[in-house]
PDB file of N, CA and C in Angstrom:
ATOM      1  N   UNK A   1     156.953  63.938  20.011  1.00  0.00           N
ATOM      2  CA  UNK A   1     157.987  63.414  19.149  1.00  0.00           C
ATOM      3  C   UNK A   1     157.519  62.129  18.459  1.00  0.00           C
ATOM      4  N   UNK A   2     157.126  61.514  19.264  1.00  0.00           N
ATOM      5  CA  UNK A   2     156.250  59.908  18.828  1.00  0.00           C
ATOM      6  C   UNK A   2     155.146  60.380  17.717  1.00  0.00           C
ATOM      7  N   UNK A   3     154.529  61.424  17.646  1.00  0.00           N
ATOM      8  CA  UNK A   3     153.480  61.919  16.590  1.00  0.00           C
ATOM      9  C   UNK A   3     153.999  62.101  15.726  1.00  0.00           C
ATOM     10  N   UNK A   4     155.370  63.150  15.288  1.00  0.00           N
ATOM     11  CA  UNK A   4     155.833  63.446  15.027  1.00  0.00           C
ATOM     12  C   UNK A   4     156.706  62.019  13.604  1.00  0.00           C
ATOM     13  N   UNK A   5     157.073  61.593  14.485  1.00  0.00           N
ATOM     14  CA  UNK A   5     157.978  59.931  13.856  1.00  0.00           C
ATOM     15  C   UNK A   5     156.884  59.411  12.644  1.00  0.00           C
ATOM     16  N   UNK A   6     155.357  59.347  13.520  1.00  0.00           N
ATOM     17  CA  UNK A   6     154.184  58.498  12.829  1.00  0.00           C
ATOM     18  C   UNK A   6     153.937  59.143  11.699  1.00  0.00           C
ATOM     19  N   UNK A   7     153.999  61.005  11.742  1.00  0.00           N
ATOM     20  CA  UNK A   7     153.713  61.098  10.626  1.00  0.00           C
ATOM     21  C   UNK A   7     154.742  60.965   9.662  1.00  0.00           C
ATOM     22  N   UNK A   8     155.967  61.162  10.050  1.00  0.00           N
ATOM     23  CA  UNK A   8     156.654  60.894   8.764  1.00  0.00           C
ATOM     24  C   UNK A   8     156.681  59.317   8.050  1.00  0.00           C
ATOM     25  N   UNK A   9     156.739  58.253   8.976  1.00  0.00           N
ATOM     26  CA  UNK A   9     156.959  57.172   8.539  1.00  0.00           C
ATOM     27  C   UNK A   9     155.342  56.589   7.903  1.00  0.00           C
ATOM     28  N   UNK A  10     154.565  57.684   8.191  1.00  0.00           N
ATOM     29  CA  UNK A  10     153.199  57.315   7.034  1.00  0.00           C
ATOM     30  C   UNK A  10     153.417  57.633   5.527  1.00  0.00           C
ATOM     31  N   UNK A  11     154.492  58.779   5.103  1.00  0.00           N
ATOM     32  CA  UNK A  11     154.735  58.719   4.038  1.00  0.00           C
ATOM     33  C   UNK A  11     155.656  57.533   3.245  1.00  0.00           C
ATOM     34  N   UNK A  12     156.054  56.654   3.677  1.00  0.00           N
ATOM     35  CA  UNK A  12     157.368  55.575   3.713  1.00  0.00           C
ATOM     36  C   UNK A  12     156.466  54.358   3.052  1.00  0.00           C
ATOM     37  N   UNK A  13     156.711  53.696   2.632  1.00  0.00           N
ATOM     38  CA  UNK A  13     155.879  52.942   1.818  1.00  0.00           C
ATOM     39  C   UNK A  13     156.763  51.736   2.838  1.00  0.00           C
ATOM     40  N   UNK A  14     155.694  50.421   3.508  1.00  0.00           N
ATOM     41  CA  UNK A  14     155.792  49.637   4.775  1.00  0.00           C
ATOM     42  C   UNK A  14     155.710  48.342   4.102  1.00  0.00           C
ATOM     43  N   UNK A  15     156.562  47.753   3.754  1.00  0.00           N
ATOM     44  CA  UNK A  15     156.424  46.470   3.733  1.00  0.00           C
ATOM     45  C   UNK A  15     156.036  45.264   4.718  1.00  0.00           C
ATOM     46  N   UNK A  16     154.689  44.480   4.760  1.00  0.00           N
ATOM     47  CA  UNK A  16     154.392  43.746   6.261  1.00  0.00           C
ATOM     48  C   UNK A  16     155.453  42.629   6.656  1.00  0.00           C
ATOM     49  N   UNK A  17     155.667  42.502   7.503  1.00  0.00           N
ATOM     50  CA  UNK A  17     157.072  41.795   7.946  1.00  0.00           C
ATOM     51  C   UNK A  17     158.047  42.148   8.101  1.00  0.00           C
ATOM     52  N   UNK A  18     158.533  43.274   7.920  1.00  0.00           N
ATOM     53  CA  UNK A  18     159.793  44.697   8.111  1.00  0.00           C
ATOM     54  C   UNK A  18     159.942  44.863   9.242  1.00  0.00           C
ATOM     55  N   UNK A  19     160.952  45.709   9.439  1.00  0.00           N
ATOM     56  CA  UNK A  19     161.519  45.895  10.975  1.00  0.00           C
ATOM     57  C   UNK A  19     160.568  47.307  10.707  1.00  0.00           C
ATOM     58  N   UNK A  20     160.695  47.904   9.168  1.00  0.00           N
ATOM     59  CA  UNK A  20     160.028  49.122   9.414  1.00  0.00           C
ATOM     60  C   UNK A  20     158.632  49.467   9.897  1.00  0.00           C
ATOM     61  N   UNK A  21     157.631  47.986   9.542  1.00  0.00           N
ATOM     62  CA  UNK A  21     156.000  47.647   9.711  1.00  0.00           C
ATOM     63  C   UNK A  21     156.197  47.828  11.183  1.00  0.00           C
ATOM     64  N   UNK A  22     156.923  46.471  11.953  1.00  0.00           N
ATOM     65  CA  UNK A  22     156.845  46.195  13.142  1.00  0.00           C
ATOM     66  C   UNK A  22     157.218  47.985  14.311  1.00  0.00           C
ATOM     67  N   UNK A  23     157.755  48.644  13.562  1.00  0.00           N
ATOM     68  CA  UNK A  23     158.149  49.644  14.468  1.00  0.00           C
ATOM     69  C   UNK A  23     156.776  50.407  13.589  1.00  0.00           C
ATOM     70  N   UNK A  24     156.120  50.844  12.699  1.00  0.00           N
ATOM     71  CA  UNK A  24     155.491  51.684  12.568  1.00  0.00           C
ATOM     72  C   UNK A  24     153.802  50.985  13.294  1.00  0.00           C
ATOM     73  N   UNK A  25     153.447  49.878  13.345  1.00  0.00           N
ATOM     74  CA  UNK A  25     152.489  49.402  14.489  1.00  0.00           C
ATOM     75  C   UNK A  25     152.878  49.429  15.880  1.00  0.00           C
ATOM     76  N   UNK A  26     154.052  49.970  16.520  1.00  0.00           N
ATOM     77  CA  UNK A  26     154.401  49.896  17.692  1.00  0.00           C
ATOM     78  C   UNK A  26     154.025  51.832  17.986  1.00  0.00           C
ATOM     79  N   UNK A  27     154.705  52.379  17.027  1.00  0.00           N
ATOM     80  CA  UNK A  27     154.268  53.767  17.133  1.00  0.00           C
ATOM     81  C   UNK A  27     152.171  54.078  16.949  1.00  0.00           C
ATOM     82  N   UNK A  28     151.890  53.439  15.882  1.00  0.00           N
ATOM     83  CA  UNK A  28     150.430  53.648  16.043  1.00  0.00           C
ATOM     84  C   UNK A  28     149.661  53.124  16.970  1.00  0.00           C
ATOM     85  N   UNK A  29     150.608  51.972  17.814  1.00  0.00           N
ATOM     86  CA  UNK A  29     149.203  51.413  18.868  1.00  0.00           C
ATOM     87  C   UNK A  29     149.735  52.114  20.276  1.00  0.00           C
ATOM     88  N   UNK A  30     151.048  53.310  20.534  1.00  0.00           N
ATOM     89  CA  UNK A  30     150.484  54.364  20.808  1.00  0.00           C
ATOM     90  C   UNK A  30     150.579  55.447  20.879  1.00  0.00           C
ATOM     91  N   UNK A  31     150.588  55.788  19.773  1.00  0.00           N
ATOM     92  CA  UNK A  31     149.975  57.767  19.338  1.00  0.00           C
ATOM     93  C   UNK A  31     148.416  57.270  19.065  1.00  0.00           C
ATOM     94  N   UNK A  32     147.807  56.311  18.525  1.00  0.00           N
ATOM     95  CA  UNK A  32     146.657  56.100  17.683  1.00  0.00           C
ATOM     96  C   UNK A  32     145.591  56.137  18.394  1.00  0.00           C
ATOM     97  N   UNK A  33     145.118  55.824  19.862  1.00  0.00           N
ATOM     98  CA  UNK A  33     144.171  56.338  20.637  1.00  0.00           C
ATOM     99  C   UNK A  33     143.887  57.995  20.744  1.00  0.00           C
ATOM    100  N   UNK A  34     145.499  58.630  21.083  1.00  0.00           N
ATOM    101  CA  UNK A  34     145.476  60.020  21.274  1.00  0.00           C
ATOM    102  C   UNK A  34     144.788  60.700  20.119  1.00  0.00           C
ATOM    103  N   UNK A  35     145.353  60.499  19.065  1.00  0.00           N
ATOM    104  CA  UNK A  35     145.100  60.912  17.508  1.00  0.00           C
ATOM    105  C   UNK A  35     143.493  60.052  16.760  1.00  0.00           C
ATOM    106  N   UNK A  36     143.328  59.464  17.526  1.00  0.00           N
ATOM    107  CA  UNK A  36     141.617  59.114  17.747  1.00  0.00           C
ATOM    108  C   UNK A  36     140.772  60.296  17.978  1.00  0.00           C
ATOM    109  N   UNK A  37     140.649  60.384  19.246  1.00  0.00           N
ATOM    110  CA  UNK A  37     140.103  61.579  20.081  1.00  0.00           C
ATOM    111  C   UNK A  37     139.860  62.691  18.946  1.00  0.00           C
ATOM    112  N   UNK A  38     140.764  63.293  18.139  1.00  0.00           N
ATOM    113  CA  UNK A  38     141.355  63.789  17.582  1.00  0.00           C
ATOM    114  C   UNK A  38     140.310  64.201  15.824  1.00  0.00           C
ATOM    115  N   UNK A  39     140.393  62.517  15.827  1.00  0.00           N
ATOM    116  CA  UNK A  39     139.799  62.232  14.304  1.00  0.00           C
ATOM    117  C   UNK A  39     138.320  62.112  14.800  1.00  0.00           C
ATOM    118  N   UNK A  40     137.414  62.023  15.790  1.00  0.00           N
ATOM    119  CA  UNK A  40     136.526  61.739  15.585  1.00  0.00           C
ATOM    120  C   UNK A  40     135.987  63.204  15.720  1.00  0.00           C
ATOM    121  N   UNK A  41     136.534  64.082  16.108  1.00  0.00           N
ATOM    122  CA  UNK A  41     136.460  65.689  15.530  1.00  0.00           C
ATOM    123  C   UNK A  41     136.898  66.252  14.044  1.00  0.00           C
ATOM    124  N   UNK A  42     137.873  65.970  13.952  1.00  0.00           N
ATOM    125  CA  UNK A  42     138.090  66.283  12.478  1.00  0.00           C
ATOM    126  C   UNK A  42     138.371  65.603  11.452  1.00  0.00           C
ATOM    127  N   UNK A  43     137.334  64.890  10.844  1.00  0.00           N
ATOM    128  CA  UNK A  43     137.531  64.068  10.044  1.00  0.00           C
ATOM    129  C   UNK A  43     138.785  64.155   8.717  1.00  0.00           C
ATOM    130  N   UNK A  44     139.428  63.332   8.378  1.00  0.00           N
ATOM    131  CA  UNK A  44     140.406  63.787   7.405  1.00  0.00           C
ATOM    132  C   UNK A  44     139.662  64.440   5.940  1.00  0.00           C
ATOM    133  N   UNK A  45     140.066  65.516   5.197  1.00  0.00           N
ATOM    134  CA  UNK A  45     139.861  65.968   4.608  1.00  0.00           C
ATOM    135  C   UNK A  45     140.607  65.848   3.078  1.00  0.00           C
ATOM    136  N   UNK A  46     139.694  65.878   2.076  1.00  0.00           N
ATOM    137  CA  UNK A  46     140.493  64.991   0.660  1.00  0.00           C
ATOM    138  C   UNK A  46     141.466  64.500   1.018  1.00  0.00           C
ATOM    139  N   UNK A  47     141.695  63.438   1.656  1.00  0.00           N
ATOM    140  CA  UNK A  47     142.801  61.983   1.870  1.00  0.00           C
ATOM    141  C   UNK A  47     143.763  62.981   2.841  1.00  0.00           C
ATOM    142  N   UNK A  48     143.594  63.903   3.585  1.00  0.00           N
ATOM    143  CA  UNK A  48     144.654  64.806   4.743  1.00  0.00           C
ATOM    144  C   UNK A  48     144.175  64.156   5.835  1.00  0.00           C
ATOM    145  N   UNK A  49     145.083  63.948   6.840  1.00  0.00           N
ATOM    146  CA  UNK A  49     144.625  63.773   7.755  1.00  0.00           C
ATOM    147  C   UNK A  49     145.515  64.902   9.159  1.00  0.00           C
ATOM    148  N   UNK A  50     144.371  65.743   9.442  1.00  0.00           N
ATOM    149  CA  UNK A  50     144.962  66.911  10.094  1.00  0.00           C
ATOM    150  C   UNK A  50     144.829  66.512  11.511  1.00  0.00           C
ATOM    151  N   UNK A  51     144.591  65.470  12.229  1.00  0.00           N
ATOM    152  CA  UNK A  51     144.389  65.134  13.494  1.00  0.00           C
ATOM    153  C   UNK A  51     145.793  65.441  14.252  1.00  0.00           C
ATOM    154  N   UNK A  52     146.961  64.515  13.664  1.00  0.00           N
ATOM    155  CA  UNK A  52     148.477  65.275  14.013  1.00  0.00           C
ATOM    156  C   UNK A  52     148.493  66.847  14.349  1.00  0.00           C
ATOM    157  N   UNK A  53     147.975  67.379  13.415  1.00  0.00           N
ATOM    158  CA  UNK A  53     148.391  69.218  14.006  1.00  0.00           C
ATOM    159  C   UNK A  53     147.864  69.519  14.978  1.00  0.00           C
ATOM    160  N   UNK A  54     146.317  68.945  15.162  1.00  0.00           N
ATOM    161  CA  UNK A  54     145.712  69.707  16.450  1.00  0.00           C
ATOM    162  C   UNK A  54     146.061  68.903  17.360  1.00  0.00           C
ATOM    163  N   UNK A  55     146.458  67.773  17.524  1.00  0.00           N
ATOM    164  CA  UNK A  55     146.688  66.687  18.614  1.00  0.00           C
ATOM    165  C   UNK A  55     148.291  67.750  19.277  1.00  0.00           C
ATOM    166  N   UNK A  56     148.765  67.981  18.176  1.00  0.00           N
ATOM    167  CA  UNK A  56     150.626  68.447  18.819  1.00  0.00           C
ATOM    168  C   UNK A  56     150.252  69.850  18.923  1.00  0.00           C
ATOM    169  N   UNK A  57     149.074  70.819  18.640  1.00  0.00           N
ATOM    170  CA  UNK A  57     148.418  71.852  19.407  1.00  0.00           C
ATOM    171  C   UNK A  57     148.181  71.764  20.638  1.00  0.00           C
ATOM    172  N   UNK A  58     147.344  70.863  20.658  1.00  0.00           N
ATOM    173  CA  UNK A  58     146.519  70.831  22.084  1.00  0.00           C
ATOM    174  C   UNK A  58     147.715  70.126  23.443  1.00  0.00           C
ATOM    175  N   UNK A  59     148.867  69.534  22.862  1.00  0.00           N
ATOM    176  CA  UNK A  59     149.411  69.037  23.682  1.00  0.00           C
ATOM    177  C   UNK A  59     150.093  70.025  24.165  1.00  0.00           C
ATOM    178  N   UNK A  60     151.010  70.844  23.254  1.00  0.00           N
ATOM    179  CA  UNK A  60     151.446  72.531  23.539  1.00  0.00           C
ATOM    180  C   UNK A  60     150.741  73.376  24.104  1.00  0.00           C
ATOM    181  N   UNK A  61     149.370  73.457  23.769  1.00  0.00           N
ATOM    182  CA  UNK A  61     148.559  73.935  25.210  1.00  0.00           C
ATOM    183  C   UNK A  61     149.189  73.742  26.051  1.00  0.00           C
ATOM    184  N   UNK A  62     148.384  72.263  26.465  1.00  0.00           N
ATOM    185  CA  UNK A  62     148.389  71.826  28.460  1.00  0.00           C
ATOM    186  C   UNK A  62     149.829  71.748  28.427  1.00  0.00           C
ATOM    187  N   UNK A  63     150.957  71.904  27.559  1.00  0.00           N
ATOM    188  CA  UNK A  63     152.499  72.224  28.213  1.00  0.00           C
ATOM    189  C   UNK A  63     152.319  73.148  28.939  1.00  0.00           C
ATOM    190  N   UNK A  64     151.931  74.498  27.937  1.00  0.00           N
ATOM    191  CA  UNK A  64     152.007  75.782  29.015  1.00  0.00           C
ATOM    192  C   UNK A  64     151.234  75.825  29.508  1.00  0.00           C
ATOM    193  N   UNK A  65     150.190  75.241  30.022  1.00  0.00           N
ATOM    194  CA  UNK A  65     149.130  75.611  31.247  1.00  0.00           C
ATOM    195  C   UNK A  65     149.885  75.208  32.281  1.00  0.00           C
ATOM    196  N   UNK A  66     150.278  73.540  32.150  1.00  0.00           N
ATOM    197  CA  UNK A  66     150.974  73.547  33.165  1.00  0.00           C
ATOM    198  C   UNK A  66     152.048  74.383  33.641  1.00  0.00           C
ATOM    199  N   UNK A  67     153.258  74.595  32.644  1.00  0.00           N
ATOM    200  CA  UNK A  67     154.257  75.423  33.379  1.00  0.00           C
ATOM    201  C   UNK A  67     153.859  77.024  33.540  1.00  0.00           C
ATOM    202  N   UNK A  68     152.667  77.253  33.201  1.00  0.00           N
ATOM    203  CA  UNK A  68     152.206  78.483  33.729  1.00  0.00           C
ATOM    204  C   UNK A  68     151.472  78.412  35.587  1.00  0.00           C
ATOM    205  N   UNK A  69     151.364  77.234  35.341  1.00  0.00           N
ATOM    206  CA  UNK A  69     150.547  76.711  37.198  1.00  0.00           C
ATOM    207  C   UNK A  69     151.688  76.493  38.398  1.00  0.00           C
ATOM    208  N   UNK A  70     152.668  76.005  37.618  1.00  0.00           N
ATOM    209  CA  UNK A  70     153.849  75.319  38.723  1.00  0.00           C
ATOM    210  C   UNK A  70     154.430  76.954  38.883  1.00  0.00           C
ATOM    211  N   UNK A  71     154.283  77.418  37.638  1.00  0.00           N
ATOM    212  CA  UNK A  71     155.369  78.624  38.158  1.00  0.00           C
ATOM    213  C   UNK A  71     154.418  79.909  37.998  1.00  0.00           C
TER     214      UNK A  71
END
């Protein structure tokens, strides 16, 4: 959901000193390690940055691995 928030509020144009800045550096310092990992595999492509899709892939994975293990 937190990935989710970051990408939309990347389209939002951030004024520095905003309540909106201060909450959109609170969301990137942390989704932005995860979505690291991420980018240093897939680099963004003509100004895209596809790290979000596979990051909220791979997390939907290990959802169902796990609830495929417990149950």
């Amino acid at each position: 959901m937190l990935i989710i928030a970051r990408v939309i509020l990347s389209w939002v144009p951030v004024r520095q000193g905003g309540l909106l800045y201060d909450i959109v550096a609170v969301l990137d310092s942390v989704t932005g390690p995860y979505l690291n990992l991420f980018r240093r595999i897939i680099p963004p492509m003509g100004g895209v940055d596809f790290s979000p899709v596979i990051a909220l892939l791979a997390l939907n994975l290990a959802e169902r691995l796990v609830f495929n293990i417990i149950l």
